[in-house]
Protein backbone atom coordinates (compact mmCIF):
# COMPACT_ATOMS: atom_id res chain seq x y z
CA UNK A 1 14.55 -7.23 -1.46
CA UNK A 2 11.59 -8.66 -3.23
CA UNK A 3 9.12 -6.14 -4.82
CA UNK A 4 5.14 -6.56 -4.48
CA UNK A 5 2.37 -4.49 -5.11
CA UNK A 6 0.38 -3.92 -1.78
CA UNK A 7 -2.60 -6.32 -3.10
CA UNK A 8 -0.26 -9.38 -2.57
CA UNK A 9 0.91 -8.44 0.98
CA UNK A 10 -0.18 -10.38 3.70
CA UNK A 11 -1.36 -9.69 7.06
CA UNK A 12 1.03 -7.98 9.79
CA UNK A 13 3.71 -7.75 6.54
CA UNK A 14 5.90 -4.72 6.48
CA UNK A 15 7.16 -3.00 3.54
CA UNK A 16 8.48 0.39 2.47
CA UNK A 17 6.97 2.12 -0.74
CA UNK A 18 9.51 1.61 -3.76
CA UNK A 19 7.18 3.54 -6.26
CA UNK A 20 3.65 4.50 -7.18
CA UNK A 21 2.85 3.11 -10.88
CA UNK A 22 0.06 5.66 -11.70
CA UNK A 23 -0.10 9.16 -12.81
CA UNK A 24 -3.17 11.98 -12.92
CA UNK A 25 -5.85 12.02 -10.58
CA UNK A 26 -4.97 8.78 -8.75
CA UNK A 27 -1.85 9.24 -8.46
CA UNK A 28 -2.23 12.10 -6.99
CA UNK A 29 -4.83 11.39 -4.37
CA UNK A 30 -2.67 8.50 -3.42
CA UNK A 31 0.48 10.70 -2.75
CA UNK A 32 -1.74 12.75 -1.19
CA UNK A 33 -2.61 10.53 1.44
CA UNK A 34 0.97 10.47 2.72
CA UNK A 35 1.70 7.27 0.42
CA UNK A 36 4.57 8.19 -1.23
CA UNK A 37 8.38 6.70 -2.11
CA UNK A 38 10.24 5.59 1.48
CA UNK A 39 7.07 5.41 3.25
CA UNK A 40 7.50 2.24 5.50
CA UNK A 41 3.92 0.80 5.70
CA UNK A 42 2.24 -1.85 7.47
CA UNK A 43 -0.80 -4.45 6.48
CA UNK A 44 -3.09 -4.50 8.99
CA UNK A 45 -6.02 -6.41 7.71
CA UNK A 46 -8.37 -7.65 5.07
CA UNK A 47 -12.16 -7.25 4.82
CA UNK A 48 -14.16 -9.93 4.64
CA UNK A 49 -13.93 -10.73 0.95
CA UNK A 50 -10.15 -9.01 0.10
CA UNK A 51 -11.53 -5.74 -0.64
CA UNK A 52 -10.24 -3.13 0.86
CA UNK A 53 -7.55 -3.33 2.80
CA UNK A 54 -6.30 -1.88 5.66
CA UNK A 55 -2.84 -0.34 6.08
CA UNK A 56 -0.79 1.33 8.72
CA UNK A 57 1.38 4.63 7.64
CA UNK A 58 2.96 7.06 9.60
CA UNK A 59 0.92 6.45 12.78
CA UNK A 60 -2.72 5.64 10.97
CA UNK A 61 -4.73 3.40 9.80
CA UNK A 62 -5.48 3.74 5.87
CA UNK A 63 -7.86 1.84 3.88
CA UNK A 64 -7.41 1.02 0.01
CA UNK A 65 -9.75 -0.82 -2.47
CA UNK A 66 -7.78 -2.95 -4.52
CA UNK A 67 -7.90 -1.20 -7.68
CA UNK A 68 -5.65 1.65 -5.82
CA UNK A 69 -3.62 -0.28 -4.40
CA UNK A 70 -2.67 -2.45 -7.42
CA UNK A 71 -0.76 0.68 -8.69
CA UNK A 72 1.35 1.10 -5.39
CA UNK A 73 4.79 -1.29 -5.15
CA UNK A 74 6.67 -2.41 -2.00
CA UNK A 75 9.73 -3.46 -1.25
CA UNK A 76 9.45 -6.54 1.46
CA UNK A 77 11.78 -8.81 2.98
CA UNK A 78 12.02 -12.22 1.61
């Protein structure tokens, strides 16, 4: 399996969390949002210009800006 960060996913691609590359206050409000190692996420669209982007975990729709989501890497078929 290939490993990404969430940034370079594309539309309606599926991935599971393999790890979150931050620590401290971002870190934690990203666990805390339910993204966290096993998670099996889903992208689910792009604004306009990239930024954010909008994720499906666990039954919900998420948004990230890039920044966060930069620090959060999937593993993805292919």
């Amino acid at each position: 399996m290939k490993k990404i960060n969430i940034r370079n996913m594309q539309v309606n691609q599926e991935g599971t969390i393999a790890s979150i590359k931050i620590g401290g206050e971002l870190g934690r409000r990203i666990r805390d949002m339910g993204l966290v190692t096993g998670t099996e996420i889903k992208i689910q669209g792009r604004a306009p210009l990239y930024d954010p982007v909008a994720l499906r975990v666990k039954g919900f729709t998420l948004t990230l800006r890039n920044n966060e989501a930069d620090h959060i890497e999937v593993e993805v078929n292919g």
